[in-house]
Each structure stands twice: as structure tokens, then as C-alpha cells.
PDB file of N, CA and C in Angstrom:
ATOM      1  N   UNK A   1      39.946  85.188 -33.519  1.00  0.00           N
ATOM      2  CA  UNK A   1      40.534  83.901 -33.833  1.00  0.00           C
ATOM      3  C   UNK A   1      42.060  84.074 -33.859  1.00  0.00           C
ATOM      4  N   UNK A   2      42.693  83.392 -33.193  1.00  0.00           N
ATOM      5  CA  UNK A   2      44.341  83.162 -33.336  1.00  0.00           C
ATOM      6  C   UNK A   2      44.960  82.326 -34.066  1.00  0.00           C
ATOM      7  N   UNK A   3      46.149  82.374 -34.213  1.00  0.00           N
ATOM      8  CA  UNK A   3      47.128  81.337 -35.090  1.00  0.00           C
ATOM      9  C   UNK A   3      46.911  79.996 -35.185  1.00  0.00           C
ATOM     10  N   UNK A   4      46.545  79.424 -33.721  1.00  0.00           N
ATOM     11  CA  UNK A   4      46.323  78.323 -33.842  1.00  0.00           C
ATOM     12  C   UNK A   4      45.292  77.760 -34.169  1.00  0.00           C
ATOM     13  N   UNK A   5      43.962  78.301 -33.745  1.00  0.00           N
ATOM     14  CA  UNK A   5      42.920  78.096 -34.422  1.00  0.00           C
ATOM     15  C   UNK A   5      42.440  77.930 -35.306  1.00  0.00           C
ATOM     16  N   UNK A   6      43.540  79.400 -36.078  1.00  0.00           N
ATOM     17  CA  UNK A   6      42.954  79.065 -37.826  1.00  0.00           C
ATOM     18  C   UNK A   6      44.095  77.700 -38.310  1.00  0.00           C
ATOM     19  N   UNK A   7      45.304  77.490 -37.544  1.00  0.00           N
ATOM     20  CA  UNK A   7      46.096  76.403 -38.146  1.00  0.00           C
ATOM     21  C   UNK A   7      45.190  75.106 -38.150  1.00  0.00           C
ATOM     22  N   UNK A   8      44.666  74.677 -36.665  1.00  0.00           N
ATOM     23  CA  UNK A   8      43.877  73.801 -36.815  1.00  0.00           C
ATOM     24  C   UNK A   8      42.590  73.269 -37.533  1.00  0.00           C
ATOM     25  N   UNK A   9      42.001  74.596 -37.967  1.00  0.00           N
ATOM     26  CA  UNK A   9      40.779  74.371 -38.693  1.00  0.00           C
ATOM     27  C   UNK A   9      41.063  74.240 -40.292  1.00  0.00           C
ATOM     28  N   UNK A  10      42.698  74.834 -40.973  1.00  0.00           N
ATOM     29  CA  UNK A  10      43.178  74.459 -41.669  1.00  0.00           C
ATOM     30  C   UNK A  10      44.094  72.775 -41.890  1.00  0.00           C
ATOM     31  N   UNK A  11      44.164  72.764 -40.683  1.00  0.00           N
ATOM     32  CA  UNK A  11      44.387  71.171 -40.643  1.00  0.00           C
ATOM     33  C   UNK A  11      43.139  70.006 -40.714  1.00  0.00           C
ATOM     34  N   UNK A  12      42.268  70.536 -40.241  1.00  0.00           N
ATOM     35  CA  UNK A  12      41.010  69.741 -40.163  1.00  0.00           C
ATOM     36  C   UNK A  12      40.387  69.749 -41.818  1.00  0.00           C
ATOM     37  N   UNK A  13      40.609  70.769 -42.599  1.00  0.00           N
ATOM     38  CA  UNK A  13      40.409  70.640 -44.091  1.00  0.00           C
ATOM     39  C   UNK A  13      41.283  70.008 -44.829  1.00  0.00           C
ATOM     40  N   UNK A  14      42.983  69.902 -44.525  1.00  0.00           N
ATOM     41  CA  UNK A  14      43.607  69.162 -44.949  1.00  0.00           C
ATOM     42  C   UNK A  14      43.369  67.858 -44.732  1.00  0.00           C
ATOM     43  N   UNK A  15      43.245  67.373 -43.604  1.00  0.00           N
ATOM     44  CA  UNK A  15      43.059  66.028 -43.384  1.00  0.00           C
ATOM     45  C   UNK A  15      41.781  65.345 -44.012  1.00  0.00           C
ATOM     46  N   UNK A  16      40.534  66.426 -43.665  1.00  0.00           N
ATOM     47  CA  UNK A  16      39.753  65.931 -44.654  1.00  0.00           C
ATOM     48  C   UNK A  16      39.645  65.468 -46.175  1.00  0.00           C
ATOM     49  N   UNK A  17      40.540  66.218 -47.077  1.00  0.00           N
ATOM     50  CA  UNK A  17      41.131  66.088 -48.311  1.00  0.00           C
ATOM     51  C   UNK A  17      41.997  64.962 -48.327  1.00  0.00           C
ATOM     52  N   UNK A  18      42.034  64.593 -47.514  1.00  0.00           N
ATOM     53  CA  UNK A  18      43.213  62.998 -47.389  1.00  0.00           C
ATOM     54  C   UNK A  18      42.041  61.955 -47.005  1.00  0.00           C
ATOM     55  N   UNK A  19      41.045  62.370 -46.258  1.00  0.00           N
ATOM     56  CA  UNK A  19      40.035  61.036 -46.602  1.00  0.00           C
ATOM     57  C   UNK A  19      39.721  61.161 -47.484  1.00  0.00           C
ATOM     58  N   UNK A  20      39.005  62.006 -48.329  1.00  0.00           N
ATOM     59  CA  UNK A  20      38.808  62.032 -49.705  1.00  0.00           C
ATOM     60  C   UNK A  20      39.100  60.640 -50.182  1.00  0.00           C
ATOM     61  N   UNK A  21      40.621  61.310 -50.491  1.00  0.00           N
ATOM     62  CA  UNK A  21      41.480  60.401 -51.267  1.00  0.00           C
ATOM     63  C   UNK A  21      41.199  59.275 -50.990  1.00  0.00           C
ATOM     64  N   UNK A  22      40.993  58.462 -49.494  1.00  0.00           N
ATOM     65  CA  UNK A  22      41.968  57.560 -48.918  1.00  0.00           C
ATOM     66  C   UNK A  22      40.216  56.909 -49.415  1.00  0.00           C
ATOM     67  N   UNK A  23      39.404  57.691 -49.222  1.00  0.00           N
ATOM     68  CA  UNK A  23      37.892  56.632 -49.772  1.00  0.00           C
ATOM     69  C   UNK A  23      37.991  56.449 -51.268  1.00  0.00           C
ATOM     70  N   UNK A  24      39.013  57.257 -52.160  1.00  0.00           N
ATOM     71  CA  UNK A  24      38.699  56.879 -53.381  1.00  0.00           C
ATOM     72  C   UNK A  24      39.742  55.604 -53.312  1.00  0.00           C
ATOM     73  N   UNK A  25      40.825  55.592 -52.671  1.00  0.00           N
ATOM     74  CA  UNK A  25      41.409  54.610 -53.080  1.00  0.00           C
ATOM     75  C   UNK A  25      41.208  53.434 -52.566  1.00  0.00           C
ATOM     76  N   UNK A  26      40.148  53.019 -51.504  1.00  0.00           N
ATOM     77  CA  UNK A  26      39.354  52.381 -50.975  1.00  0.00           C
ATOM     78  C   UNK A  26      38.400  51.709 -51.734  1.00  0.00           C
ATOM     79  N   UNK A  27      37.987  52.271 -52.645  1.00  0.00           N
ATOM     80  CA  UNK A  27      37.047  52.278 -53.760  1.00  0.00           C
ATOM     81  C   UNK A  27      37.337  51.761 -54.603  1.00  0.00           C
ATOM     82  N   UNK A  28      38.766  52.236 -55.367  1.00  0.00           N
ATOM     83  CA  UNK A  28      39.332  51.854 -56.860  1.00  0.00           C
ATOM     84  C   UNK A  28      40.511  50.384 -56.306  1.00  0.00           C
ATOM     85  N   UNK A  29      40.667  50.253 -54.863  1.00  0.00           N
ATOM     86  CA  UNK A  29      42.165  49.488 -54.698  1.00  0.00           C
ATOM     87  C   UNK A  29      41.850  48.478 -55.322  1.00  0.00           C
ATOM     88  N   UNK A  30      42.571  47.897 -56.559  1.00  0.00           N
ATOM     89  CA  UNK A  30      42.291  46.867 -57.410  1.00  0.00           C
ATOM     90  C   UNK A  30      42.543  45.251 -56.578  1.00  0.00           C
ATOM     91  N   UNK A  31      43.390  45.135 -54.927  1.00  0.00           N
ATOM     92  CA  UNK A  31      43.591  44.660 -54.025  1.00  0.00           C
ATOM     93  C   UNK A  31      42.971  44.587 -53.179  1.00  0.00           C
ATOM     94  N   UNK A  32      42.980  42.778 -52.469  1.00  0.00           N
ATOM     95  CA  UNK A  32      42.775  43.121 -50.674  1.00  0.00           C
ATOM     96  C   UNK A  32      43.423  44.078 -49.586  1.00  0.00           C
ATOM     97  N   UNK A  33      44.745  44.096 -49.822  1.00  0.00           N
ATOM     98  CA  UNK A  33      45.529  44.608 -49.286  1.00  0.00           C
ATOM     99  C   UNK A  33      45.732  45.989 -49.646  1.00  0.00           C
ATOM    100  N   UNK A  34      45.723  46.593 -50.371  1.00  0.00           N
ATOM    101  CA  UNK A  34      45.421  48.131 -50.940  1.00  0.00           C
ATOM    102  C   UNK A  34      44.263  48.558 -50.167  1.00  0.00           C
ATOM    103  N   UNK A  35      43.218  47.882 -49.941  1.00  0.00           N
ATOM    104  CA  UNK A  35      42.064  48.116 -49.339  1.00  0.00           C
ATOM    105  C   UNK A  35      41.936  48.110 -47.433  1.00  0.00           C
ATOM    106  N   UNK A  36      43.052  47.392 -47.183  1.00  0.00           N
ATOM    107  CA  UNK A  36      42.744  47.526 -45.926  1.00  0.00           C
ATOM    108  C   UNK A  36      43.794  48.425 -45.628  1.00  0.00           C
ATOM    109  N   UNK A  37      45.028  48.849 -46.130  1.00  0.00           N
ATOM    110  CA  UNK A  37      45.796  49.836 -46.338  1.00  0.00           C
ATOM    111  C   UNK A  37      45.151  51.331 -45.901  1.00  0.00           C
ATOM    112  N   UNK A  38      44.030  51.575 -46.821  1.00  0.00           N
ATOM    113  CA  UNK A  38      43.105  52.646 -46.940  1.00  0.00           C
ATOM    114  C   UNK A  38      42.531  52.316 -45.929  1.00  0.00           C
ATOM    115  N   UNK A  39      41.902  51.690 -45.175  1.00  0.00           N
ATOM    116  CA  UNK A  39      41.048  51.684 -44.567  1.00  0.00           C
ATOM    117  C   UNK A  39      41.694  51.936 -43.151  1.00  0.00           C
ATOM    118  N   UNK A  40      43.003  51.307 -42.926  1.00  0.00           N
ATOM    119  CA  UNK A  40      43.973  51.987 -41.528  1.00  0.00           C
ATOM    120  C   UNK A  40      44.224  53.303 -41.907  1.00  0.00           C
ATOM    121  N   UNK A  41      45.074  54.141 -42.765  1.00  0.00           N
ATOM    122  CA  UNK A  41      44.706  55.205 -43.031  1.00  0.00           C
ATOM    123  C   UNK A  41      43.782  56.475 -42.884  1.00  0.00           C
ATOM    124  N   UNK A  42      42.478  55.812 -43.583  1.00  0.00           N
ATOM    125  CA  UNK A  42      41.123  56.275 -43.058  1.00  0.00           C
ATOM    126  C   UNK A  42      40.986  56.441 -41.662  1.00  0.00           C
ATOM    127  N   UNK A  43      41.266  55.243 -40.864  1.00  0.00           N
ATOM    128  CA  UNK A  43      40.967  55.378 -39.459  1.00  0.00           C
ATOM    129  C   UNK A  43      41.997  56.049 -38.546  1.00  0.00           C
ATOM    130  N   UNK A  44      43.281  56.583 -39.133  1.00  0.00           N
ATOM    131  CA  UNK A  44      43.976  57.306 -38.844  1.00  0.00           C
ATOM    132  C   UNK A  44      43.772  58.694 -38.826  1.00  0.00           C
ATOM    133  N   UNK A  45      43.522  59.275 -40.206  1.00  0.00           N
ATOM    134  CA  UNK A  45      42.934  60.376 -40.152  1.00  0.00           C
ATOM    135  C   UNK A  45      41.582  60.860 -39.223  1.00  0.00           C
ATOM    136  N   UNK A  46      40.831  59.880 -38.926  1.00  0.00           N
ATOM    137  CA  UNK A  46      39.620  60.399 -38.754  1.00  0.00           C
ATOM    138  C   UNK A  46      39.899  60.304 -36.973  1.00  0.00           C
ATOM    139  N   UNK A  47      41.124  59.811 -36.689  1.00  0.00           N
ATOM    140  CA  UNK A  47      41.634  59.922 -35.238  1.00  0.00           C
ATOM    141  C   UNK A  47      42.457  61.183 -34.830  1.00  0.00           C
ATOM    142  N   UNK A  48      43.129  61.467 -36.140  1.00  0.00           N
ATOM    143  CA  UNK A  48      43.892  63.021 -36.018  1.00  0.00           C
ATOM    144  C   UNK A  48      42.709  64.384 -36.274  1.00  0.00           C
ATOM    145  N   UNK A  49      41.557  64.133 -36.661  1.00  0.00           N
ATOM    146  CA  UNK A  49      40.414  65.040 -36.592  1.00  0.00           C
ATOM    147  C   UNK A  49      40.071  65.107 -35.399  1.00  0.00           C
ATOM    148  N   UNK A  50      39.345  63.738 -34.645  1.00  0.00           N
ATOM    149  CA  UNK A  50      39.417  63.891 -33.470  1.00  0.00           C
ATOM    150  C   UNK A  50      40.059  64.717 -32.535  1.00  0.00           C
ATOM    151  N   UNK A  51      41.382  64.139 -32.629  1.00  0.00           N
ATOM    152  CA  UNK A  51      42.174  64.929 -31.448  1.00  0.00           C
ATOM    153  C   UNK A  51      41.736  66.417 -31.583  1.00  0.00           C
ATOM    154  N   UNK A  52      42.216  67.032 -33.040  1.00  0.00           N
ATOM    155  CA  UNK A  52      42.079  68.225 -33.281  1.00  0.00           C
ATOM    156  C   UNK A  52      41.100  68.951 -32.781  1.00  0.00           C
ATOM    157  N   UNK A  53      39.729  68.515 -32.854  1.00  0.00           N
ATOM    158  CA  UNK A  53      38.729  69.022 -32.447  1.00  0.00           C
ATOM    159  C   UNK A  53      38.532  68.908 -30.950  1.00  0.00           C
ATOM    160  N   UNK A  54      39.281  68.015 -30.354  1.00  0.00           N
ATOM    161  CA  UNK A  54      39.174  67.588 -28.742  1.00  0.00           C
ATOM    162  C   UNK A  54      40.053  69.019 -28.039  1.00  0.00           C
ATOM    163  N   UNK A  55      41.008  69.338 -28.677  1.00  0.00           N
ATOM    164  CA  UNK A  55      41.986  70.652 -28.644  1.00  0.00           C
ATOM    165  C   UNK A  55      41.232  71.753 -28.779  1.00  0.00           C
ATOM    166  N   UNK A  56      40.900  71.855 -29.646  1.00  0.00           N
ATOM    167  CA  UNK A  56      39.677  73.268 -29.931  1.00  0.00           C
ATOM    168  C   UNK A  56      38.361  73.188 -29.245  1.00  0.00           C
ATOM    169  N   UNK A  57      37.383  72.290 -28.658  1.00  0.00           N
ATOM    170  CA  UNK A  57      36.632  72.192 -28.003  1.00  0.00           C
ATOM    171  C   UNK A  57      37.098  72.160 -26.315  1.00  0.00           C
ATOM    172  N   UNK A  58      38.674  72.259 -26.065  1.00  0.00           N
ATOM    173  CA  UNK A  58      38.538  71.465 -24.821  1.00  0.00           C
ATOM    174  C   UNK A  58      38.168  70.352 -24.008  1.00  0.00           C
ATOM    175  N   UNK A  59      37.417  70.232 -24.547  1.00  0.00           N
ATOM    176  CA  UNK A  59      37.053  68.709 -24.282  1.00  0.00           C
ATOM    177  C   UNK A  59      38.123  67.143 -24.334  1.00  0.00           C
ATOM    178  N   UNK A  60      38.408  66.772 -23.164  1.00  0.00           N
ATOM    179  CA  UNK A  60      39.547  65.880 -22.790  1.00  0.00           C
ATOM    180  C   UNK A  60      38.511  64.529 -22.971  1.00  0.00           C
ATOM    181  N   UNK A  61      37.381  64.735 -23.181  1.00  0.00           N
ATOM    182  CA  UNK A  61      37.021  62.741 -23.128  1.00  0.00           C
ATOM    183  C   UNK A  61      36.899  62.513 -24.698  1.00  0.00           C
ATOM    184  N   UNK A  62      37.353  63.754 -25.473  1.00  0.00           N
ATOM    185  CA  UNK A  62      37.310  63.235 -26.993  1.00  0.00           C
ATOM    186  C   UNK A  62      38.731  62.816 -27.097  1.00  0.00           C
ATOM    187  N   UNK A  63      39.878  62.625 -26.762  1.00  0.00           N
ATOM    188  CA  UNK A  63      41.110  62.296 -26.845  1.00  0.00           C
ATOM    189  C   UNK A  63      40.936  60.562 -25.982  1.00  0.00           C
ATOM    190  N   UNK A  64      40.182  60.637 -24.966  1.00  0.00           N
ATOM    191  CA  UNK A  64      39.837  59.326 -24.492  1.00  0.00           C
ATOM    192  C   UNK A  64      39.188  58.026 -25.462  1.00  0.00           C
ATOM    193  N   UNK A  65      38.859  58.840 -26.348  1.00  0.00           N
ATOM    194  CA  UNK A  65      37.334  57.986 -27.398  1.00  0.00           C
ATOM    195  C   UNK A  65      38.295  57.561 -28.337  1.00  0.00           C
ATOM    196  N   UNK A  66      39.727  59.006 -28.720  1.00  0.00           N
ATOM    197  CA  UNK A  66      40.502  58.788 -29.755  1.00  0.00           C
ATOM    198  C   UNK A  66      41.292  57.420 -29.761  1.00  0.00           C
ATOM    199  N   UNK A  67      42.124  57.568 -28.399  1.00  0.00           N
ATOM    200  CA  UNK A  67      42.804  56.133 -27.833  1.00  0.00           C
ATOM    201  C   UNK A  67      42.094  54.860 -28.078  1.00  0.00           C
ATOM    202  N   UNK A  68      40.924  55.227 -27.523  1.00  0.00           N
ATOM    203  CA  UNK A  68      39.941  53.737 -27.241  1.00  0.00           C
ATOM    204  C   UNK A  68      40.004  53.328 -29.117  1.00  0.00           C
ATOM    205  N   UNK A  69      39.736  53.950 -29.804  1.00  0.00           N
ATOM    206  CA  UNK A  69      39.266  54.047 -31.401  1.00  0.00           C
ATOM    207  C   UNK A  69      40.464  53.221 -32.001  1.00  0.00           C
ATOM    208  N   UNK A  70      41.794  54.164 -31.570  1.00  0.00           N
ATOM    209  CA  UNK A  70      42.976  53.941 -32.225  1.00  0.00           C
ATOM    210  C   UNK A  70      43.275  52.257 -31.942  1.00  0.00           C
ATOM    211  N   UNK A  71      42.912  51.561 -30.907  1.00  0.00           N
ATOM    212  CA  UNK A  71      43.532  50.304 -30.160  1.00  0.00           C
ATOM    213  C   UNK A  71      42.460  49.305 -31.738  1.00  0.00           C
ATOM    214  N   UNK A  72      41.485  49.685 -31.290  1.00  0.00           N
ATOM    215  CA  UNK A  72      40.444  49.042 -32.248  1.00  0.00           C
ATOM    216  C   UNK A  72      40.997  48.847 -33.861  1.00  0.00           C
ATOM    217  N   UNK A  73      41.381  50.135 -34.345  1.00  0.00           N
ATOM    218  CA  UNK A  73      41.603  50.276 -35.845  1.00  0.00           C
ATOM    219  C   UNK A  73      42.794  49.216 -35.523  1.00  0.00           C
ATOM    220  N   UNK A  74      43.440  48.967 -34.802  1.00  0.00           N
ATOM    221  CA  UNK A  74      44.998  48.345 -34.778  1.00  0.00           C
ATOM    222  C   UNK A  74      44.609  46.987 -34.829  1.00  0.00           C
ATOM    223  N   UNK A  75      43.750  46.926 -34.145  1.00  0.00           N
ATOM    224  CA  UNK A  75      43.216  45.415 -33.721  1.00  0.00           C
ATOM    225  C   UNK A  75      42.445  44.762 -34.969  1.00  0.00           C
ATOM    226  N   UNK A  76      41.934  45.690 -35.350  1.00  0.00           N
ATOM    227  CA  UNK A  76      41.221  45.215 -37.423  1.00  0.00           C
ATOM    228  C   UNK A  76      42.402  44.950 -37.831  1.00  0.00           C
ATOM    229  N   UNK A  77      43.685  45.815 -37.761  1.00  0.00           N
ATOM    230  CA  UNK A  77      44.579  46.026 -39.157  1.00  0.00           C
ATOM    231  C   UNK A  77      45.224  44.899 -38.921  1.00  0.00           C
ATOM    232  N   UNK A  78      45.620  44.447 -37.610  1.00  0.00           N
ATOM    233  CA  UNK A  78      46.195  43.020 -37.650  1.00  0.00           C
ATOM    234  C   UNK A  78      45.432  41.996 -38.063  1.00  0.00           C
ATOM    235  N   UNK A  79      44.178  41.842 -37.434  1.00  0.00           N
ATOM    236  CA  UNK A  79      43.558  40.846 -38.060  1.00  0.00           C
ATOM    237  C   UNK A  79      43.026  40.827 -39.839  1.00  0.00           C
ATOM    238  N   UNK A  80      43.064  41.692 -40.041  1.00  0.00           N
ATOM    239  CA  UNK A  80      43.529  41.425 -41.690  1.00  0.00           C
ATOM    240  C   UNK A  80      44.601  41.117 -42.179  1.00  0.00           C
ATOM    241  N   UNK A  81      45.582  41.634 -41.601  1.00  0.00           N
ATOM    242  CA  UNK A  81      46.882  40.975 -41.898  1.00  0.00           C
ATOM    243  C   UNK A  81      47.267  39.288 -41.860  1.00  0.00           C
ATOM    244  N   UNK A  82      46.709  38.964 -40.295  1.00  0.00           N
ATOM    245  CA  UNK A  82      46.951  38.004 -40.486  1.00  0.00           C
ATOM    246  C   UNK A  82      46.143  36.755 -41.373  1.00  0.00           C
ATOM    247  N   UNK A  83      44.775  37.827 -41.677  1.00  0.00           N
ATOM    248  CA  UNK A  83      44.123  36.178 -42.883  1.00  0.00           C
ATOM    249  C   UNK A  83      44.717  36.267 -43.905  1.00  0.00           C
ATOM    250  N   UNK A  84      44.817  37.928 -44.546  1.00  0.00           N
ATOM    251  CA  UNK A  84      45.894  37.894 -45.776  1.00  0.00           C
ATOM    252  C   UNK A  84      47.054  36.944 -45.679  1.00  0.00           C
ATOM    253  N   UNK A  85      47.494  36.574 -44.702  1.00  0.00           N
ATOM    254  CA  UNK A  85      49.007  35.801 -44.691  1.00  0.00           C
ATOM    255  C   UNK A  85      48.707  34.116 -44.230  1.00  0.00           C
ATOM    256  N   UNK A  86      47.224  34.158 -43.770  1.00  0.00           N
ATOM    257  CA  UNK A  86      47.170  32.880 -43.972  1.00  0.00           C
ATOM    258  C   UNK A  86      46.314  32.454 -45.249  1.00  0.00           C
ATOM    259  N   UNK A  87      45.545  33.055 -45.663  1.00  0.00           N
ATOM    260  CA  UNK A  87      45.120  32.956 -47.252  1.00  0.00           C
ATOM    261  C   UNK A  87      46.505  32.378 -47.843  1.00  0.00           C
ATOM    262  N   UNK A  88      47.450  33.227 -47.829  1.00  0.00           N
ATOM    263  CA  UNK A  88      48.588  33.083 -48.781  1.00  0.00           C
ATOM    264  C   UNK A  88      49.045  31.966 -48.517  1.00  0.00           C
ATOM    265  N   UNK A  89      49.725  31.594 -47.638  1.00  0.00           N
ATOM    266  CA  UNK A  89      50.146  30.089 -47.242  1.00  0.00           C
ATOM    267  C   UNK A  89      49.472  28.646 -47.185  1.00  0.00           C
ATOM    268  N   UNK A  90      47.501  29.244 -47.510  1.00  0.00           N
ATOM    269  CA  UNK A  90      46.618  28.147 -48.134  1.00  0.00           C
ATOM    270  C   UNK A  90      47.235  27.971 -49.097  1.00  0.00           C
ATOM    271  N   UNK A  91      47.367  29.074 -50.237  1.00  0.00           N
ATOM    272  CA  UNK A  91      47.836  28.829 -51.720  1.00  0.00           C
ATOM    273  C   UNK A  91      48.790  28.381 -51.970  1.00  0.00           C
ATOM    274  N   UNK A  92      49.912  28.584 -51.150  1.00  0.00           N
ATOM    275  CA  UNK A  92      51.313  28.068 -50.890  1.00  0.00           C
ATOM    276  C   UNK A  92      51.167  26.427 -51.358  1.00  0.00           C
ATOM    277  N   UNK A  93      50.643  26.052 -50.559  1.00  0.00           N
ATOM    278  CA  UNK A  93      50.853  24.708 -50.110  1.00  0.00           C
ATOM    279  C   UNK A  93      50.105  23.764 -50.692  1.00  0.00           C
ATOM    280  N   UNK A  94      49.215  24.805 -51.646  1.00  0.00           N
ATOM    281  CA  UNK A  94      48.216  23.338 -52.635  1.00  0.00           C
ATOM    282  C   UNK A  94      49.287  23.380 -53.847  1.00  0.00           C
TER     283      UNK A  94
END
């Protein structure tokens, strides 16, 4: 095993320790918005595992799946954004 290998498989435990987190705070976010926070996050990390493992396996169509994944999580995170901001401007205006 080489440097990088063990760096990456030490990265793949770090990152895992950050979903951890990112599900507890998913869990406890006393917010809508705390919650979908975590949940881009979440889908961040679990895209930087990906890659990682697409690197160490060789395998180039797991970096393909990563992209495809990443467009998606983006495409949730806006559309939460934007009901959060039209929720708000319901309330606004009564």
C-alpha cells in the first residue's frame, strides 16, 4: 500500500465522520432550512466518497454517476430554496 492509498482510505473515514455529523444535524436541525443545509452537505460528501473510490478502483464511470448525482443534489437544493423563499413572501404579505 502507498501514500496515497492509505491518504485516501483515510479520507474516506474522514468524510465519513462528517456524514455522521451532517445526519445528526439533519436530525436535531430545529429548521427547514438547517435541514436542507445538511442534506446538500450530505450529498456532497457522499459525492467526494464517490470520486475517491472511483480513483482507487479505477473505475472512470463512477466519476460519471458522481457528475450526474452532483447536477441532481443542485437541482433539490434550489428547489428548496426557492419554496423556502416563496413560503416567506406568503407570510410577507398576509
Amino acid at each position: 500500500m502507498n501514500l496515497f492509498t492509505a491518504a485516501a482510505y483515510i479520507a474516506i473515514v474522514m468524510i465519513s465522520i462528517s456524514i455522521l455529523l451532517t445526519l445528526i444535524r439533519f436530525i436535531k436541525g430545529p429548521t427547514l432550512p438547517d435541514r436542507v443545509i445538511s442534506l446538500d452537505v450530505f450529498s456532497a460528501n457522499l459525492l467526494a466518497i464517490l470520486a475517491i473510490y472511483s480513483v482507487l478502483a479505477e473505475e472512470k464511470a463512477y466519476l460519471n454517476v458522481a457528475l450526474i448525482m452532483s447536477l441532481i443534489a443542485f437541482v433539490g437544493t434550489m428547489t428548496f430554496a426557492y419554496y423556502l423563499v416563496q413560503k416567506r413572501n406568503k407570510y410577507k404579505d398576509d
